[in-house]
C-alpha atoms as a PDB file:
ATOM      1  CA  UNK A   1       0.000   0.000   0.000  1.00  0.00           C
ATOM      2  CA  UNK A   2       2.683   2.182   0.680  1.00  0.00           C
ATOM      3  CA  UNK A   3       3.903   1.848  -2.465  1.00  0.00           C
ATOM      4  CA  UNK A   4       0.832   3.005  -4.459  1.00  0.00           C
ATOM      5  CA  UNK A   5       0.690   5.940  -1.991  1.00  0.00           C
ATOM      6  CA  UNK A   6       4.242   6.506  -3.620  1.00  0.00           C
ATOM      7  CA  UNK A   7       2.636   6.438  -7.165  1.00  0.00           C
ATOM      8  CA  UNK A   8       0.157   8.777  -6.257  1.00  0.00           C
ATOM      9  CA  UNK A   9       1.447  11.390  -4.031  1.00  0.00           C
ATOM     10  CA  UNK A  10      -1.572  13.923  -4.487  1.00  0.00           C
ATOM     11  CA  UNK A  11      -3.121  11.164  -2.373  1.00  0.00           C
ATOM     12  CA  UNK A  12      -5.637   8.168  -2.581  1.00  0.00           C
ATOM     13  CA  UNK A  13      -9.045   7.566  -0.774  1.00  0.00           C
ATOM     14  CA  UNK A  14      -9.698   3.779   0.484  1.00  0.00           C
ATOM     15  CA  UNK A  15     -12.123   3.370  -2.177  1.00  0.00           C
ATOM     16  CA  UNK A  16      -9.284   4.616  -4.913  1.00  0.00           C
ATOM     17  CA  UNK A  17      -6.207   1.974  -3.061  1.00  0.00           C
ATOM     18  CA  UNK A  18      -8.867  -0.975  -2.847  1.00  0.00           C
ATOM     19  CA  UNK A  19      -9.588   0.059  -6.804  1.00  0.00           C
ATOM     20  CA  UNK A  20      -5.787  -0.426  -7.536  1.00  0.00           C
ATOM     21  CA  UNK A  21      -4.584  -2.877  -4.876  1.00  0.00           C
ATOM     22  CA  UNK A  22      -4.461  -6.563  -5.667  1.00  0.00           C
ATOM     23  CA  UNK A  23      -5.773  -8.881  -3.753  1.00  0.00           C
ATOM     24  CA  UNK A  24      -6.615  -6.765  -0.403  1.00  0.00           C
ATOM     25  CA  UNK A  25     -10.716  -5.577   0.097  1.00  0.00           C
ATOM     26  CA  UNK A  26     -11.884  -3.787   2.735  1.00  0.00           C
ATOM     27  CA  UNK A  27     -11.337  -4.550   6.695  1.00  0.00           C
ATOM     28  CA  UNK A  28      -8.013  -5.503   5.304  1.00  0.00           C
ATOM     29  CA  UNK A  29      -7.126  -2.055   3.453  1.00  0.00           C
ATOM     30  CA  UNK A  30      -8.388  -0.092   6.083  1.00  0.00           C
ATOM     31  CA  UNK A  31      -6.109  -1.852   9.043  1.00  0.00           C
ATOM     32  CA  UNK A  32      -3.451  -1.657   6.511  1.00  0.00           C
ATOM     33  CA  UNK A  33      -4.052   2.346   6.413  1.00  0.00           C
ATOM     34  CA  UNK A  34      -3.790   2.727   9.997  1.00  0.00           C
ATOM     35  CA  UNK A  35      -0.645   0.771  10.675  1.00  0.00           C
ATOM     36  CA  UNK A  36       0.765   3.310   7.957  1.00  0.00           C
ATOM     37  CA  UNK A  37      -0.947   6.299   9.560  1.00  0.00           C
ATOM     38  CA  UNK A  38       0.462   5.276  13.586  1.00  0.00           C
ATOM     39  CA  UNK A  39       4.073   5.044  11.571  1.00  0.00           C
ATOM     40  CA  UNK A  40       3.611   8.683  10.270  1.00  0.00           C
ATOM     41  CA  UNK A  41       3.840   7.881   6.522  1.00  0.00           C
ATOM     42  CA  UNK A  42       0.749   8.731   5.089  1.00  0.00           C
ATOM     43  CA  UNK A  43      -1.907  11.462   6.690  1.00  0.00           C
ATOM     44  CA  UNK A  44      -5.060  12.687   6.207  1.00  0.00           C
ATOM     45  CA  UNK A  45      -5.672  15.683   4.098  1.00  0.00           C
ATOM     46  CA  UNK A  46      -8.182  18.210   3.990  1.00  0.00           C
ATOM     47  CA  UNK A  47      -9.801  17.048   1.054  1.00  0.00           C
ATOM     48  CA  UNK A  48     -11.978  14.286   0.155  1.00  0.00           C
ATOM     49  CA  UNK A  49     -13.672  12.786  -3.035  1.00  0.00           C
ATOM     50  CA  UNK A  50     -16.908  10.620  -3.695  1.00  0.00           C
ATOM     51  CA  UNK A  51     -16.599   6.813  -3.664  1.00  0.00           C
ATOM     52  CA  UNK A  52     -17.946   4.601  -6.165  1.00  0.00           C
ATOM     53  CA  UNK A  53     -20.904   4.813  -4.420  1.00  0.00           C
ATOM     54  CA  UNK A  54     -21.210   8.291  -3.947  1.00  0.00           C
ATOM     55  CA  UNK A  55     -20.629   8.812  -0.498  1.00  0.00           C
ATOM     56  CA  UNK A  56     -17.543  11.166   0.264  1.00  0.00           C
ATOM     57  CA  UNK A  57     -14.305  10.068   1.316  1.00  0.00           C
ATOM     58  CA  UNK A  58     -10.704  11.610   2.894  1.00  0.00           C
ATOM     59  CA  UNK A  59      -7.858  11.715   0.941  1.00  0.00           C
ATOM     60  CA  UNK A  60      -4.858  10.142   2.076  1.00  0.00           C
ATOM     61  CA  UNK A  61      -1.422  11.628   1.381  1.00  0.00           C
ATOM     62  CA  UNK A  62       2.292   9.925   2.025  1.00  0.00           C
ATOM     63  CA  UNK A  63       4.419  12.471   4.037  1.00  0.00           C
ATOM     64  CA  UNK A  64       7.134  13.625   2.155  1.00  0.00           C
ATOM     65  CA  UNK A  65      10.005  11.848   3.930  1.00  0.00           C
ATOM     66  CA  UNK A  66       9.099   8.785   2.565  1.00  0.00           C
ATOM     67  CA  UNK A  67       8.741   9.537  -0.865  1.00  0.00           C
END
């Protein structure tokens, strides 16, 4: 996961990694997410965009030092 968030370093929403990760779905991506957040490598950001279902969702960033 990391390493997509290094593809895409205007960020990703959950719904955007589980489009392009393969393999991991949902309880899985999200745990995933926070172990990566509690290491200080990605972070929320203040924007967010809609899901596939329409709903709205944050947009995750990587910090800079680990680009």
């Amino acid at each position: 996961m990391l390493e997509l968030h290094r593809q895409h370093p205007d960020g990703l929403t959950d719904d955007e990694m589980a489009e392009l990760a393969e393999g991991e779905h949902g309880p899985s991506l999200g745990r995933r997410r926070k172990d990566l957040v509690d290491e200080g490598l990605i972070v929320p950001t203040l924007l967010t965009r809609p899901t596939r279902r329409g709903a709205q969702a944050v947009v995750w960033r990587i910090v800079d030092g680990a680009l």
